[in-house]
Protein backbone atom coordinates (compact mmCIF):
# COMPACT_ATOMS: atom_id res chain seq x y z
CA UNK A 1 -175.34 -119.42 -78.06
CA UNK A 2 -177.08 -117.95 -75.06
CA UNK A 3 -179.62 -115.83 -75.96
CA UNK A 4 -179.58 -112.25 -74.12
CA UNK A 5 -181.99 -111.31 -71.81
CA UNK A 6 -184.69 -109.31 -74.06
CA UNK A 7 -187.51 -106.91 -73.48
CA UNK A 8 -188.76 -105.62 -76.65
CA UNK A 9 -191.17 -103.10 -76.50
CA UNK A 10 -190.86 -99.75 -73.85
CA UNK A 11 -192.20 -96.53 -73.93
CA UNK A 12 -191.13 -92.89 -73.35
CA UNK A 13 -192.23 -89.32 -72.59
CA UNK A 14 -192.09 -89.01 -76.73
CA UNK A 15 -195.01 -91.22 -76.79
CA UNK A 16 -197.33 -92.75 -73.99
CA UNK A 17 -194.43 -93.64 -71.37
CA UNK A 18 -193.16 -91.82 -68.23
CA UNK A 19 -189.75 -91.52 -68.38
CA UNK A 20 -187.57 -89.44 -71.17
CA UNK A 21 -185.71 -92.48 -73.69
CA UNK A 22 -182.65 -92.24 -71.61
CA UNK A 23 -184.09 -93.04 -67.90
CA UNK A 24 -186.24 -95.61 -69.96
CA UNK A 25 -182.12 -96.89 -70.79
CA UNK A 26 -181.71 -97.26 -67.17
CA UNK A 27 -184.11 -98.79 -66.00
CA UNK A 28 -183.43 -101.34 -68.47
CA UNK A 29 -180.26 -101.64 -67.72
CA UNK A 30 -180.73 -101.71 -63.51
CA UNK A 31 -183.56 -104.65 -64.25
CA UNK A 32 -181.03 -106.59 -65.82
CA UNK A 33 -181.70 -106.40 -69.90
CA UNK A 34 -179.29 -107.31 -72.06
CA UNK A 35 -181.02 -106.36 -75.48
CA UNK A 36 -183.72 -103.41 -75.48
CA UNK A 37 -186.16 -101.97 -77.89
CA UNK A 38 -188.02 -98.39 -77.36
CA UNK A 39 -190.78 -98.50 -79.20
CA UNK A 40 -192.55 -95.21 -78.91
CA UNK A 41 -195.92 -94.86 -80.73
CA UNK A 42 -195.56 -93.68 -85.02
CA UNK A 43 -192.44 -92.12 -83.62
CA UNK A 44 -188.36 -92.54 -83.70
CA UNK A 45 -187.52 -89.11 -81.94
CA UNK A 46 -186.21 -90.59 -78.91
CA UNK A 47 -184.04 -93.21 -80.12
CA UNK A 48 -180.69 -91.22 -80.76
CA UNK A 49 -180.57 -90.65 -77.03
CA UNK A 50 -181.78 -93.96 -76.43
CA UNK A 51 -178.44 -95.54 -78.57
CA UNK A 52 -176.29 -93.11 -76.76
CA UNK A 53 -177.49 -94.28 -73.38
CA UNK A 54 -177.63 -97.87 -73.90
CA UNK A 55 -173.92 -97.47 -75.62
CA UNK A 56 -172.90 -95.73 -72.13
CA UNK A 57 -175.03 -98.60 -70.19
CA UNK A 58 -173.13 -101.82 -71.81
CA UNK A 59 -176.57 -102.96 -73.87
CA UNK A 60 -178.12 -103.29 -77.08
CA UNK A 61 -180.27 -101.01 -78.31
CA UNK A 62 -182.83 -102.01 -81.06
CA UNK A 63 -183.99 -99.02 -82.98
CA UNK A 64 -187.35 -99.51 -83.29
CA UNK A 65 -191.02 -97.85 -83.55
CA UNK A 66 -194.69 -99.30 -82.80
CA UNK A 67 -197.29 -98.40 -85.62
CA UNK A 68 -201.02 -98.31 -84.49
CA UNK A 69 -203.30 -100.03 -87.59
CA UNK A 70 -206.74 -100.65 -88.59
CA UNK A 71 -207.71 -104.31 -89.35
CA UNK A 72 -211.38 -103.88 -90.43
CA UNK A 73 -213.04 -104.13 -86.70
CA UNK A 74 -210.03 -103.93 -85.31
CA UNK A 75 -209.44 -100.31 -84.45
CA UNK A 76 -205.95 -100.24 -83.14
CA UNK A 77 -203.71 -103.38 -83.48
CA UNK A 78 -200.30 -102.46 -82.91
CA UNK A 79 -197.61 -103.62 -85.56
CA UNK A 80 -193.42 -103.47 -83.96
CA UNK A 81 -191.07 -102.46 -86.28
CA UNK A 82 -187.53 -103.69 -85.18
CA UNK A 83 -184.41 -102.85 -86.61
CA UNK A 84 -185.72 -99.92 -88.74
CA UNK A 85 -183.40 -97.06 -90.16
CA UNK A 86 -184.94 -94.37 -88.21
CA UNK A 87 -183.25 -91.59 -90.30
CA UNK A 88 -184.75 -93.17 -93.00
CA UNK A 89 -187.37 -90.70 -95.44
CA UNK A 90 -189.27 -93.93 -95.94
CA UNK A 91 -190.24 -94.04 -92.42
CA UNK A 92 -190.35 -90.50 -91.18
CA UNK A 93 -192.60 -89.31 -93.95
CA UNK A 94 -195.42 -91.87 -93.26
CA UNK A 95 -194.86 -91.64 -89.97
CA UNK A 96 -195.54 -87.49 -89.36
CA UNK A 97 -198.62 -88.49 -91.76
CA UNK A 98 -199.60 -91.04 -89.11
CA UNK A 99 -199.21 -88.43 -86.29
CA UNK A 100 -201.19 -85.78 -87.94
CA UNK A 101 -203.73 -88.62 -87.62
CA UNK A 102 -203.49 -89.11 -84.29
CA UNK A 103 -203.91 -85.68 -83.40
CA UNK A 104 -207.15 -85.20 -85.05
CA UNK A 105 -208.37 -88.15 -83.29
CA UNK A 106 -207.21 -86.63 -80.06
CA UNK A 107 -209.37 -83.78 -80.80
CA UNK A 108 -212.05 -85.88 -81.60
CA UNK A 109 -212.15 -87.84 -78.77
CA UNK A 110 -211.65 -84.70 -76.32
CA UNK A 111 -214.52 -83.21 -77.99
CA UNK A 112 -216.63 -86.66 -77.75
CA UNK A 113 -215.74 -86.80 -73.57
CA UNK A 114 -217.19 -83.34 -73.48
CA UNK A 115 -220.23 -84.23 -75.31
CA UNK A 116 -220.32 -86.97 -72.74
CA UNK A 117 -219.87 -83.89 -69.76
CA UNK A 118 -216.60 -84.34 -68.63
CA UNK A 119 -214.16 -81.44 -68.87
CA UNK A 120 -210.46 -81.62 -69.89
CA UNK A 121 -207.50 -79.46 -71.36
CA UNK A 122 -206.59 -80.83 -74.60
CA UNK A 123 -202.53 -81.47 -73.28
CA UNK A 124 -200.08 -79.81 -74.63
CA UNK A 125 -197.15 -82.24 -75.76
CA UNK A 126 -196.12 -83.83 -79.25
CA UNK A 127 -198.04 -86.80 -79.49
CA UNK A 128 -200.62 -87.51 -77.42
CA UNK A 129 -202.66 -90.47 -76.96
CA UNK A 130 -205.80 -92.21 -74.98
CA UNK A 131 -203.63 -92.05 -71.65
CA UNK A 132 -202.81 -88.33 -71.89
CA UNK A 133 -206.57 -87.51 -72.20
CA UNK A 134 -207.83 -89.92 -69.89
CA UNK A 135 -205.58 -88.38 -67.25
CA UNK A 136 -206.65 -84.61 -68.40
CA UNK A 137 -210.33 -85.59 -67.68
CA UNK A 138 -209.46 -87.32 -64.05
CA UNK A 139 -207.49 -84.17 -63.64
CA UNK A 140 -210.21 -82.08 -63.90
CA UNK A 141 -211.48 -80.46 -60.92
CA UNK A 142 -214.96 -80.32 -62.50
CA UNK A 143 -215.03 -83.72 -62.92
CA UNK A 144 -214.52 -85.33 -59.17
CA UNK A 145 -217.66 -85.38 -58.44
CA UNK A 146 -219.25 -87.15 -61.19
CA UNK A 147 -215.77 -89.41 -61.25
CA UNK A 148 -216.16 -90.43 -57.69
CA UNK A 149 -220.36 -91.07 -58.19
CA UNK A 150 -218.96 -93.43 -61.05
CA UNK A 151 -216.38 -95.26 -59.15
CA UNK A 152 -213.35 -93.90 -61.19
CA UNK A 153 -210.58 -93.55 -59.00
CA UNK A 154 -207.71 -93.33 -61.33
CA UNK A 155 -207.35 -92.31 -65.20
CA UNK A 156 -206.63 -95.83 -66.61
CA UNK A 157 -210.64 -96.27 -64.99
CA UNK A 158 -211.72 -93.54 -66.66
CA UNK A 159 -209.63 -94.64 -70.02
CA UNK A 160 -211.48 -97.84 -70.09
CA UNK A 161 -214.80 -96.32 -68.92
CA UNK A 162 -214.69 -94.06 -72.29
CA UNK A 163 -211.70 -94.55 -73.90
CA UNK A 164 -211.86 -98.28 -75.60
CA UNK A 165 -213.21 -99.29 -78.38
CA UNK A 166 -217.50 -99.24 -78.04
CA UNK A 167 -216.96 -96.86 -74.80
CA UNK A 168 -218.93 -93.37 -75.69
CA UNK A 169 -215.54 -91.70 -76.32
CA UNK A 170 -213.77 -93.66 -78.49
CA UNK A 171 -212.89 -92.85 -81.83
CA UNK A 172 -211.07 -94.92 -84.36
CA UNK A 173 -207.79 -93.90 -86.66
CA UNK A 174 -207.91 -93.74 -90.14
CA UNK A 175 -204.86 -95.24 -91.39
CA UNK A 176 -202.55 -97.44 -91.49
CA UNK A 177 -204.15 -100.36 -92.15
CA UNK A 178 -201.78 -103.52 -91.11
CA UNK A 179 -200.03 -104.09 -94.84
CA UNK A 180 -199.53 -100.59 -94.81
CA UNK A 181 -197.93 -100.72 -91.50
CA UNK A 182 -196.13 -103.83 -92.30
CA UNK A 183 -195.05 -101.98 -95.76
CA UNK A 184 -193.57 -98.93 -94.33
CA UNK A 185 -191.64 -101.05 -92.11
CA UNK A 186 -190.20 -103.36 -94.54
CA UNK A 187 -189.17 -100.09 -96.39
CA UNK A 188 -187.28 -98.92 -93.41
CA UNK A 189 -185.38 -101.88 -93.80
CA UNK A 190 -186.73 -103.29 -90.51
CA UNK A 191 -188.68 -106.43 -89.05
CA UNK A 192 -192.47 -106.80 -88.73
CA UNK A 193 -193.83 -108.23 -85.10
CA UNK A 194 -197.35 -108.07 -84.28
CA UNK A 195 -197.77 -106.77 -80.72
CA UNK A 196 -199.60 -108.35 -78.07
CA UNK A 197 -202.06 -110.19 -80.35
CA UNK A 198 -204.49 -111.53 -77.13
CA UNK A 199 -204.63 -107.63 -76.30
CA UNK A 200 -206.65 -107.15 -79.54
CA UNK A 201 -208.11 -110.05 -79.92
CA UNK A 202 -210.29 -112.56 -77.21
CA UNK A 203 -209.79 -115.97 -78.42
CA UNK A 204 -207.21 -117.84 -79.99
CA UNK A 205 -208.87 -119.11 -83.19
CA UNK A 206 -208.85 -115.75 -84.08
CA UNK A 207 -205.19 -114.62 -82.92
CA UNK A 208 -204.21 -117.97 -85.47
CA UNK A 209 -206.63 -116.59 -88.66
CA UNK A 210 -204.94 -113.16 -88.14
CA UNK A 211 -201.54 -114.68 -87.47
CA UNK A 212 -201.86 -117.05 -90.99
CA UNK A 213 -203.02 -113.44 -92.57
CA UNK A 214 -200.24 -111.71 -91.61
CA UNK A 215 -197.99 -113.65 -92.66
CA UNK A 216 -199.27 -113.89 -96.25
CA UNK A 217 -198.82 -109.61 -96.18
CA UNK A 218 -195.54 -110.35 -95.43
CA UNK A 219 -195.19 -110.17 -91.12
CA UNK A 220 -191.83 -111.55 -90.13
CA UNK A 221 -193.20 -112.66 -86.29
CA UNK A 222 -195.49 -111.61 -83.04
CA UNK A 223 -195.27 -111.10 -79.83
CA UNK A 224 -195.44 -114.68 -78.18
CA UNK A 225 -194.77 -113.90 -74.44
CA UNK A 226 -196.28 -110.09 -72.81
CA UNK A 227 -197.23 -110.00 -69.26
CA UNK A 228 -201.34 -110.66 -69.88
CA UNK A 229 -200.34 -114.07 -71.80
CA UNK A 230 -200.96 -117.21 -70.02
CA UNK A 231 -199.16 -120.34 -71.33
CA UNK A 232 -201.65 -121.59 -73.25
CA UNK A 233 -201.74 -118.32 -75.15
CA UNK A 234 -197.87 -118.01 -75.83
CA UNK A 235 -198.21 -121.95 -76.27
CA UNK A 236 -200.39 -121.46 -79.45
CA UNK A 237 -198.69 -117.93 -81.06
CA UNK A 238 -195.37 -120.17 -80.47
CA UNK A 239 -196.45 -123.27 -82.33
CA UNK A 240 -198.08 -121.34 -85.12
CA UNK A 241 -195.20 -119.36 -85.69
CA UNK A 242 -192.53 -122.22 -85.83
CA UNK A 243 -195.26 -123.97 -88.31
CA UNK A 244 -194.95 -120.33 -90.77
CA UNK A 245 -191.12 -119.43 -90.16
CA UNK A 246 -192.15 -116.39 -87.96
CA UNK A 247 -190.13 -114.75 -85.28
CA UNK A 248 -191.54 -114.95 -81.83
CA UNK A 249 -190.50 -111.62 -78.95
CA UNK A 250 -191.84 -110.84 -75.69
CA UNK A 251 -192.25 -107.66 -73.65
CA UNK A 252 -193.21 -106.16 -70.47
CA UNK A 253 -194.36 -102.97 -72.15
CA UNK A 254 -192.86 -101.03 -69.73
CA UNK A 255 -194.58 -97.63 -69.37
CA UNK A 256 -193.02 -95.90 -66.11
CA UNK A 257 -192.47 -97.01 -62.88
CA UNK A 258 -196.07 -95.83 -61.64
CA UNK A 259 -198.25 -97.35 -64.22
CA UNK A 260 -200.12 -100.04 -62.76
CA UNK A 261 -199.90 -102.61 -65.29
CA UNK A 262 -196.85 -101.86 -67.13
CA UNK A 263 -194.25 -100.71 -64.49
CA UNK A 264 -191.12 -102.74 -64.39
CA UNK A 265 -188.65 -104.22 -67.37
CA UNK A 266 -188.61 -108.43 -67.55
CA UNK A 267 -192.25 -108.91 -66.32
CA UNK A 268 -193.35 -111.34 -68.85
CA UNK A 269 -192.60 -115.15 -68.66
CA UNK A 270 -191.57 -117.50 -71.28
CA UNK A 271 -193.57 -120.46 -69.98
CA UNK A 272 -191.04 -123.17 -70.60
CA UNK A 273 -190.71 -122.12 -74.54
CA UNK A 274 -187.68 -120.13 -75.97
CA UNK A 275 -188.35 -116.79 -78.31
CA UNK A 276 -186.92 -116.38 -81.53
CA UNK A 277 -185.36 -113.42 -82.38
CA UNK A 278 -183.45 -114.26 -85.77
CA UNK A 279 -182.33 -110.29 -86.95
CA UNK A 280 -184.06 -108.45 -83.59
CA UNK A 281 -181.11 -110.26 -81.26
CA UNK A 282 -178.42 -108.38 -83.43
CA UNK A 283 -179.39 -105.46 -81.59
CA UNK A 284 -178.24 -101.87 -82.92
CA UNK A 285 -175.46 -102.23 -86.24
């Protein structure tokens, strides 16, 4: 059977993306996807319109959420939960407790960039994240001076000027740690995918330690092909996963049309390998 063509991880205005869950729908759809995931950050809001956009489009939609996790000095590895029940009390009561966490470490890290002298209006939206106040601070007008003494011309500069982990700003979550995450999706009745594992991690001995780890808490696969993996990278998540029975996805991540890294559905290659998708391909039931 031909498998569809996938991207498995996408973004909305209900978390870090651009575009509201049913524009996200068609871009999908105009790029070609066959079977889609939105995966907005510890939320499911925007997948009801995202099913009844992608029914109206002619694709699958694969209800789905991405949980931000604590893995000792990893400070926010991403765990994909695929196929989850997202009307499920399992999932949306850990996952407003996850929120509330996120908020207060919005608040801390707005306080911690004006400790550092930079202005910014805390947003005003839902959920927000590292992106929404990086781009209040480059907003600013008090800060374009210092900004353009620094060299920061855009907010994803200015995100990974004092935004990432050991940058001035940064601030870690609190919970959930990765079995947690991996838990809470499992009780959702959903699949467990570590996302972009090379994004977290520099060098592939590692990726393979936390990839046999995983799986021993019970991950079901990880993200094999994403637009920053080179074939050597995907090479090595592939072959480890066949070796444990784990699914392997890919992504483009896709953010909006104007993000500079993220900006268009399909924009990851498979580097001669094939993904495996086991329950994910299904798509919506």
């Amino acid at each position: 059977m031909t498998q569809p063509a996938f991207d498995l991880q996408s973004h909305s205005t209900y978390s870090d993306g651009a575009l509201p869950p049913r524009a996200v729908v068609a871009a999908a759809a105009d790029a070609g996807v066959e079977l889609l995931a939105l995966t907005d950050h510890d939320t499911v809001d925007g997948v009801d319109e995202a099913l009844e956009a992608s029914a109206a489009r002619g694709l699958r939609l694969v209800p789905a959420v991405e949980l931000s996790a604590i893995d000792g000095e990893i400070e926010d590895l991403h765990v994909l939960g695929y196929r989850v029940d997202h009307r499920a009390v399992a999932l949306l009561g850990p996952l407003t407790a996850y929120r509330a966490d996120r908020a207060a470490r919005a608040v801390r890290m707005a306080e911690a960039l004006r400790d550092c002298g930079l202005q910014l209006d805390l947003p005003q939206r839902a959920t927000i994240g590292r992106p929404h106040l990086a781009q209040a601070a480059f907003d600013h007008p008090a800060n374009r001076m210092r900004l353009q003494r620094e060299g920061i011309v855009n907010a994803s500069q200015l995100l990974e000027a004092y935004l990432v982990p050991g940058a001035p700003a940064f601030r870690r979550r609190t919970t959930p740690t990765v079995a947690e995450a991996i838990e809470v999706v499992h009780e959702a009745g959903g699949v467990a995918v570590w996302a972009h594992p090379f994004w977290d991690v520099a060098d592939t001995a590692t990726v393979i330690e936390r990839i046999d780890r995983f799986a021993q808490l019970g991950l079901d696969g990880v993200e094999a092909f994403y637009p920053t993996h080179d074939a050597q990278q995907a090479t090595a998540i592939a072959e480890r996963c066949a070796k444990l029975g784990l699914l392997t996805t890919g992504s483009a991540d896709f953010h909006g049309p104007a993000h500079p890294m993220f900006n268009r559905f399909r924009a990851f290659e498979l580097h001669g390998l094939e993904a495996r998708l086991g329950p994910i391909a299904e798509g919506q039931e």
